[in-house]
N, C-alpha and C. Protein backbone atom coordinates (compact mmCIF):
# COMPACT_ATOMS: atom_id res chain seq x y z
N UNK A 1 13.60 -13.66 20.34
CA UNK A 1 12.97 -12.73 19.42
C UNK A 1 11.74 -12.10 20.09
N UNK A 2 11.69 -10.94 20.17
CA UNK A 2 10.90 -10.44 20.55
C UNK A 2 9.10 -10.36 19.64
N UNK A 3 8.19 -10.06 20.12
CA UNK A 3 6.55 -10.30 19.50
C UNK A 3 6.12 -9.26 19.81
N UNK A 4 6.43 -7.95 20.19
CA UNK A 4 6.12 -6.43 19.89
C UNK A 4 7.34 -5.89 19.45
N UNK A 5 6.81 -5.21 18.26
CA UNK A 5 7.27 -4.41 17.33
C UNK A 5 6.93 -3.36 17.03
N UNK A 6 7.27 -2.07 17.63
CA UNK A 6 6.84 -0.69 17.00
C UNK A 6 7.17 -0.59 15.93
N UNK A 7 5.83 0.23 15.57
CA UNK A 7 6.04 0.75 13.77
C UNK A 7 7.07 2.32 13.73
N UNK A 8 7.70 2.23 13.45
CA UNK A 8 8.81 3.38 13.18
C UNK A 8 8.43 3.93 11.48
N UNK A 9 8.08 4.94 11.79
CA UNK A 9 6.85 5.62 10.58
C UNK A 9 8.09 6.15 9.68
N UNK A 10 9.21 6.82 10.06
CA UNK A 10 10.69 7.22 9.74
C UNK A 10 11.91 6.28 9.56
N UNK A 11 11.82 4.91 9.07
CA UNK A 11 12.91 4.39 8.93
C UNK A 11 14.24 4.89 8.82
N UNK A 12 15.38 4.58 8.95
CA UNK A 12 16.50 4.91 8.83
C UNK A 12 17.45 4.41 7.87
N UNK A 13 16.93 2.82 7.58
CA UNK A 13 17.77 2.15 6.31
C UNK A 13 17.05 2.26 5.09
N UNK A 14 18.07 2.33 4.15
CA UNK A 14 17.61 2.12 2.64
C UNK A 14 16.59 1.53 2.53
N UNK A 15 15.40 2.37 1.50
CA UNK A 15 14.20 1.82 0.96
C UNK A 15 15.08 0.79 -0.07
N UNK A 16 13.36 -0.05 -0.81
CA UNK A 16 13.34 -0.69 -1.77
C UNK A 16 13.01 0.31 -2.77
N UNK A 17 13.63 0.74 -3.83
CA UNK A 17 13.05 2.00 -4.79
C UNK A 17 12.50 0.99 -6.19
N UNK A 18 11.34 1.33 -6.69
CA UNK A 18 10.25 0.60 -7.71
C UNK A 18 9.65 1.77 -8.49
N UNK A 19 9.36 1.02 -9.02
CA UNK A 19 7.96 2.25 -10.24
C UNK A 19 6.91 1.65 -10.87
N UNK A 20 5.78 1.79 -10.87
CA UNK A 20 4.91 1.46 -11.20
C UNK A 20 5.28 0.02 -12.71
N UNK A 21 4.48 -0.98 -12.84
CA UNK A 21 4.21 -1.82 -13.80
C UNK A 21 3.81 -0.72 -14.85
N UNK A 22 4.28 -0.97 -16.14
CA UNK A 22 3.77 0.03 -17.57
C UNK A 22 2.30 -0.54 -17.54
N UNK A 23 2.12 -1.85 -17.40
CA UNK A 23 0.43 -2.19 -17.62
C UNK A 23 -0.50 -1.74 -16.52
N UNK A 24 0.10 -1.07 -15.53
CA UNK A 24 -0.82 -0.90 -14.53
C UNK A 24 -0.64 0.56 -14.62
N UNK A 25 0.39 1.58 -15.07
CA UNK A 25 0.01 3.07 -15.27
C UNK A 25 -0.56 3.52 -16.21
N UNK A 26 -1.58 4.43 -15.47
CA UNK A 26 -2.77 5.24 -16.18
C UNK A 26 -1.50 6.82 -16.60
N UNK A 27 -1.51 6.98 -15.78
CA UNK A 27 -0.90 8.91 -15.81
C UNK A 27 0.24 8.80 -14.45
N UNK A 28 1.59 10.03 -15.04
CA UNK A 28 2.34 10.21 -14.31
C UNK A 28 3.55 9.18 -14.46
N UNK A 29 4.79 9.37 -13.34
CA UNK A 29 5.88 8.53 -13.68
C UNK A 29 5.96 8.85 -12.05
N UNK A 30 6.05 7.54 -11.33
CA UNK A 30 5.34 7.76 -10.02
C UNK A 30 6.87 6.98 -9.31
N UNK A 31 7.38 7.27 -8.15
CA UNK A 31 8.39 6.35 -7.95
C UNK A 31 8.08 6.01 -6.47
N UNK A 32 8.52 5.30 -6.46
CA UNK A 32 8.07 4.43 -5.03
C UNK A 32 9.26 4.15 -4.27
N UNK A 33 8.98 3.96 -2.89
CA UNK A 33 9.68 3.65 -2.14
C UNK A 33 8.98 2.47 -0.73
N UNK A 34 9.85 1.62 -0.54
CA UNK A 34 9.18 0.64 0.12
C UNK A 34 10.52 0.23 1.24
N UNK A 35 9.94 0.16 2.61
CA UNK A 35 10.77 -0.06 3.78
C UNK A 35 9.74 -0.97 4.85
N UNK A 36 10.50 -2.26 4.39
CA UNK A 36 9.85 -3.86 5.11
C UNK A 36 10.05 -3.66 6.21
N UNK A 37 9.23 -3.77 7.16
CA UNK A 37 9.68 -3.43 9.06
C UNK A 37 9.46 -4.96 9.38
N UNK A 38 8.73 -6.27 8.73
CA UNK A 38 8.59 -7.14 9.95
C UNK A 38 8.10 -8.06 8.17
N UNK A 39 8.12 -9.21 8.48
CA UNK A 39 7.25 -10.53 7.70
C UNK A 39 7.53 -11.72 8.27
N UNK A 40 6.75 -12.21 8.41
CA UNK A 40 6.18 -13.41 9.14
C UNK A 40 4.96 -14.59 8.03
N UNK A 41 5.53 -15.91 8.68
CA UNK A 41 4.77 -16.77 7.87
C UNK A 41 3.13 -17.04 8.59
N UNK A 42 2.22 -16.94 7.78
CA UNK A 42 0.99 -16.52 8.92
C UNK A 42 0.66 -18.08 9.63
N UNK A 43 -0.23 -17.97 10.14
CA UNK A 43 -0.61 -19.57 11.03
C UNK A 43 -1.59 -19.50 10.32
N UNK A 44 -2.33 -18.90 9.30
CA UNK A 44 -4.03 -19.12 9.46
C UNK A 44 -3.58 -20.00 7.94
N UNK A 45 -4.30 -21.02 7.60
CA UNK A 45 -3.61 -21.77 6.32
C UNK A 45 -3.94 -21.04 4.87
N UNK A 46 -4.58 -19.90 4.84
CA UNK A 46 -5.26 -19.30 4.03
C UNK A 46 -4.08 -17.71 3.35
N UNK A 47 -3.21 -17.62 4.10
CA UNK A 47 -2.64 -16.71 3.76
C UNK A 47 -1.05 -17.26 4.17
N UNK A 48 -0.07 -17.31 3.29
CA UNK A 48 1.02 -17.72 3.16
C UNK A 48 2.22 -16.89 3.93
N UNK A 49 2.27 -15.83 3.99
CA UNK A 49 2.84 -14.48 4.42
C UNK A 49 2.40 -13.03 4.59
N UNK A 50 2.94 -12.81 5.84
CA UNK A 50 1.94 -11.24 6.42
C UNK A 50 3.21 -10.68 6.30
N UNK A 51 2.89 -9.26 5.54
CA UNK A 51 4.23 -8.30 5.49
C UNK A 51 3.75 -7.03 6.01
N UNK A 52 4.91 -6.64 6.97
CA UNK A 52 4.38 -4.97 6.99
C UNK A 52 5.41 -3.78 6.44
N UNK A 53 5.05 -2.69 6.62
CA UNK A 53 6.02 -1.84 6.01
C UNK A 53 5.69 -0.51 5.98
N UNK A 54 6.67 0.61 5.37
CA UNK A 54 5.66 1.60 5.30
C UNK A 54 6.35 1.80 3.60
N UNK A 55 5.28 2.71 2.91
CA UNK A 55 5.41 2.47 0.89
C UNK A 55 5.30 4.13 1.09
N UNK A 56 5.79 4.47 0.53
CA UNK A 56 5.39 5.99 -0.39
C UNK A 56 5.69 5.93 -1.42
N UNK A 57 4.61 7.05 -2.27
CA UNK A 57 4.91 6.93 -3.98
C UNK A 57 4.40 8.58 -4.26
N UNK A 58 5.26 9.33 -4.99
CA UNK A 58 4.84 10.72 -5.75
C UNK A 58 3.26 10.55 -6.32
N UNK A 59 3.01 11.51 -7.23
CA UNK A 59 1.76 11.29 -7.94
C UNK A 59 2.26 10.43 -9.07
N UNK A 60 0.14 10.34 -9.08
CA UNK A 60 0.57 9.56 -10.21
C UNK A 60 -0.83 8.41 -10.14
N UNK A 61 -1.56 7.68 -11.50
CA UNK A 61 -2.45 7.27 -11.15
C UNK A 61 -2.38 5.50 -11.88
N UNK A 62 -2.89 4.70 -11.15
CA UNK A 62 -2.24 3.39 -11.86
C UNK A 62 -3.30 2.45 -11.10
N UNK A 63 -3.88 1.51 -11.98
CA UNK A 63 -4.61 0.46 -12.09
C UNK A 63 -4.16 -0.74 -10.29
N UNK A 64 -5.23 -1.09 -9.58
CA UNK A 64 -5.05 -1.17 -8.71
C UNK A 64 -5.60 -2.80 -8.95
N UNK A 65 -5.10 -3.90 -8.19
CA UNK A 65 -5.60 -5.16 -8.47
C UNK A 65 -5.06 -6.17 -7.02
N UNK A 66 -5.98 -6.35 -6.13
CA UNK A 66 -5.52 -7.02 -5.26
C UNK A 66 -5.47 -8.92 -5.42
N UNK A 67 -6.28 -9.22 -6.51
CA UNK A 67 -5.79 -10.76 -6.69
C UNK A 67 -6.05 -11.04 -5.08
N UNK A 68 -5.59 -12.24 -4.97
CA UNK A 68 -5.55 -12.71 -3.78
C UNK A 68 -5.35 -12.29 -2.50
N UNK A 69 -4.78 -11.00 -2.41
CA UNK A 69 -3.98 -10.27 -1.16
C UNK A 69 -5.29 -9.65 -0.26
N UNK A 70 -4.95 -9.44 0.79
CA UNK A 70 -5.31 -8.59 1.75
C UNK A 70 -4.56 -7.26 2.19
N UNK A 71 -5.03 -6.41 1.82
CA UNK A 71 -4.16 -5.44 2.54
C UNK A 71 -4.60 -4.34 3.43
N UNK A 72 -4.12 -3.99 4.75
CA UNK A 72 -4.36 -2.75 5.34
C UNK A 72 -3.48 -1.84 5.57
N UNK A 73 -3.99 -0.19 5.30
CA UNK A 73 -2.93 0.41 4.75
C UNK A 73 -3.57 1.73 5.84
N UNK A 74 -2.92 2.42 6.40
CA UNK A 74 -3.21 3.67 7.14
C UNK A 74 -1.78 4.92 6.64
N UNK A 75 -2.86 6.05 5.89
CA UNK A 75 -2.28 7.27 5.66
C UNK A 75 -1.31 8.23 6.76
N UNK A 76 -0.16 8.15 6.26
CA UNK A 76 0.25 8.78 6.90
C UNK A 76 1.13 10.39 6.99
N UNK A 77 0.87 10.40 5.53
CA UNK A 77 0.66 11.69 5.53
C UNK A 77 0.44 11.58 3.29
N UNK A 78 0.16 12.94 2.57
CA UNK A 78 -0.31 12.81 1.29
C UNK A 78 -1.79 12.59 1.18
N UNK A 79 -2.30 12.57 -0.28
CA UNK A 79 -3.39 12.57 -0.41
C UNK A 79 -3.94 11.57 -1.34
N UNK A 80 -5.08 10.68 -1.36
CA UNK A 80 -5.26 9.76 -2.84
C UNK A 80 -6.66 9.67 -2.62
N UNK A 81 -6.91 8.93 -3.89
CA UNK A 81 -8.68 8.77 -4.26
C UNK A 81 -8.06 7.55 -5.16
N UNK A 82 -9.16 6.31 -4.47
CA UNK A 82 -9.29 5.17 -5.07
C UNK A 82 -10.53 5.14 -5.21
N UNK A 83 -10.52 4.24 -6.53
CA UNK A 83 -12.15 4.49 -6.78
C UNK A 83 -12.34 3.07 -7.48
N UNK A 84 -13.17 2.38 -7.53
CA UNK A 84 -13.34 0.80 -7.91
C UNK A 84 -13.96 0.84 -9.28
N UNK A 85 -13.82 -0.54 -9.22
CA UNK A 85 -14.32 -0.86 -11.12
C UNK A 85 -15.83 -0.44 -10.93
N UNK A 86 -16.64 -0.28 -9.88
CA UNK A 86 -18.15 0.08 -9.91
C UNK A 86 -18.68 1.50 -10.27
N UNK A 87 -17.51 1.92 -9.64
CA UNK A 87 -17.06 3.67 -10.10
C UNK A 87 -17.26 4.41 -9.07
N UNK A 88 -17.46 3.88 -7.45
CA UNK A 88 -17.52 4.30 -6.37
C UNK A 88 -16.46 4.63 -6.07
N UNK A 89 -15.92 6.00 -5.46
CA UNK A 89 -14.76 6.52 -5.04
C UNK A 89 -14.43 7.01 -3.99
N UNK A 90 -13.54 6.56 -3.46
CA UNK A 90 -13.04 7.04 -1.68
C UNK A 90 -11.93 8.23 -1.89
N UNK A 91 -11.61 9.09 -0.85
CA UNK A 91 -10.22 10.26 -0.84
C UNK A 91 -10.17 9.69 0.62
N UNK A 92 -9.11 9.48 0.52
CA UNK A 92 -8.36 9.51 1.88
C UNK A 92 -6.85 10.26 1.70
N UNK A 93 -6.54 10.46 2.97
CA UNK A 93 -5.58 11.36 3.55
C UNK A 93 -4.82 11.17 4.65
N UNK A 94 -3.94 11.89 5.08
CA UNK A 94 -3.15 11.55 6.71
C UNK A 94 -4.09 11.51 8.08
N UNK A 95 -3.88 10.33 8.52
CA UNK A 95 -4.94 9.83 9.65
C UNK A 95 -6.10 8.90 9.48
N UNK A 96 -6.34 8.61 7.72
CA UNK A 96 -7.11 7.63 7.56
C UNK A 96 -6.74 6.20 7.06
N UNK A 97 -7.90 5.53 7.53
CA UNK A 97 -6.99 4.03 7.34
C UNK A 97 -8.36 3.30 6.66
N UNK A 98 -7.60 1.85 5.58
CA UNK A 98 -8.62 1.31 4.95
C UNK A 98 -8.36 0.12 4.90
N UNK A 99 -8.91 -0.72 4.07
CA UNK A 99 -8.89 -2.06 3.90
C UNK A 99 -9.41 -2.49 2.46
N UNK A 100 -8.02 -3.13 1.51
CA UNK A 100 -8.40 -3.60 0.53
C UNK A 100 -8.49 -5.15 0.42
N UNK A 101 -9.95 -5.57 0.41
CA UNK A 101 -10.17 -7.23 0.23
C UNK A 101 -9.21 -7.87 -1.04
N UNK A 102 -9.14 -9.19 -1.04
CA UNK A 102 -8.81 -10.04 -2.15
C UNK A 102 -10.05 -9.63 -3.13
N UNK A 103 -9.63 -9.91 -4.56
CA UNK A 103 -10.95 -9.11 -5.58
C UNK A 103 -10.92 -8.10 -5.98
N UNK A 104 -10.46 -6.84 -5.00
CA UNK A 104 -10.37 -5.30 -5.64
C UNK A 104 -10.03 -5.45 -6.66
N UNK A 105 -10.29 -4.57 -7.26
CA UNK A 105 -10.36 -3.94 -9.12
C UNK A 105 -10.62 -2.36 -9.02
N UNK A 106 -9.67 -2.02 -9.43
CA UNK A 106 -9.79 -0.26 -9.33
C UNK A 106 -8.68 0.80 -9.57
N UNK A 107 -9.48 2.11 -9.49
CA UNK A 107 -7.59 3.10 -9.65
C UNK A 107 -7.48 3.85 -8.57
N UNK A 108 -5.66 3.93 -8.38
CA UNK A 108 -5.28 4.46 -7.21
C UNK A 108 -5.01 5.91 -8.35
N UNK A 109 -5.19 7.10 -7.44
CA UNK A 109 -4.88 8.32 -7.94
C UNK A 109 -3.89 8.80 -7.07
N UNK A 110 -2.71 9.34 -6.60
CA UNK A 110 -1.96 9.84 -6.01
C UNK A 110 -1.84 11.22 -6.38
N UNK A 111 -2.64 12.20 -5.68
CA UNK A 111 -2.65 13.74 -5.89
C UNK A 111 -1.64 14.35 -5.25
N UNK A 112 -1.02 13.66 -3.87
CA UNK A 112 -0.13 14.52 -2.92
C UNK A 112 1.41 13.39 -2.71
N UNK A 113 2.68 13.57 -2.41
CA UNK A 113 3.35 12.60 -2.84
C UNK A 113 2.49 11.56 -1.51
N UNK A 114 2.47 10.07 -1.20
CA UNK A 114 1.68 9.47 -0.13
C UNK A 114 2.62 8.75 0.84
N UNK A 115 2.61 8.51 2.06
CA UNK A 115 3.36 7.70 2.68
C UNK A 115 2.41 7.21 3.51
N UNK A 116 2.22 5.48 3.46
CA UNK A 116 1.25 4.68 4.28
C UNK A 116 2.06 3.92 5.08
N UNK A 117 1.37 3.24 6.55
CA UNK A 117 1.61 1.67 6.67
C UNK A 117 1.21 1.06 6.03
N UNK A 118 1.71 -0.36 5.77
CA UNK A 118 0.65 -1.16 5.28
C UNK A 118 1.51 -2.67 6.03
N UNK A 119 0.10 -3.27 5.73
CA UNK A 119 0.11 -4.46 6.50
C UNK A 119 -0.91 -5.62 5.05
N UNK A 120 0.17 -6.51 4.67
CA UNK A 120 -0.03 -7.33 3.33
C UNK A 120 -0.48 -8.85 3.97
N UNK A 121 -1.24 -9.64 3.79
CA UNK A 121 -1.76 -11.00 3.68
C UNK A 121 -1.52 -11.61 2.38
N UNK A 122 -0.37 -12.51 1.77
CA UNK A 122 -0.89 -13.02 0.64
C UNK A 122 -0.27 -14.73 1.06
């Protein structure tokens, strides 16, 4: 088994197709798509499984809650504004990348349809 893995931003096999939790949508009917490239059980004893992937979702705005997870997510193309329970708000876009701690509390807004990496710790 190989231990480099390019990220292939264009998958070729069938997504996972989802839609938002009813308790977690604010506005919109948002549909998602999710294509797992790699998961692995982590070594560090603190996080159970690292997943990567790439997610896109239409618009659409829905209650954001990371609980326990870690996640890093880089735009790869679309537009969003997350903004936290403090009421501080980020826009990011294609080419930017972030990091949501365990704890977040906040809303994702999806203005443009979005397609990220992301890279999950839970």
């Amino acid at each position: 088994m190989t231990k480099l893995l390019p990220v292939n931003t264009a998958p070729t096999f069938d997504p996972v197709h989802a839609t938002a939790a009813p308790d977690r949508l604010i506005d919109g009917n948002p549909a998602y798509q999710t294509w797992e490239l790699d998961a692995a059980i982590a070594e560090a004893s603190k996080w159970g499984k690292i997943r990567t992937g790439i997610w896109e979702t239409t618009p659409c705005k829905t209650i954001s809650m990371k609980g326990e997870t870690f996640e890093f997510c880089h735009i790869l193309s679309g537009k969003c504004v997350i903004t936290e329970d403090s009421g501080e708000s980020h826009t990011f876009a294609a080419g930017d990348s972030f990091i949501m701690k365990p704890g977040f509390v906040g809303t994702w807004e999806t203005l443009e349809t979005l397609r990220k990496i992301f890279v999950i710790a839970s």
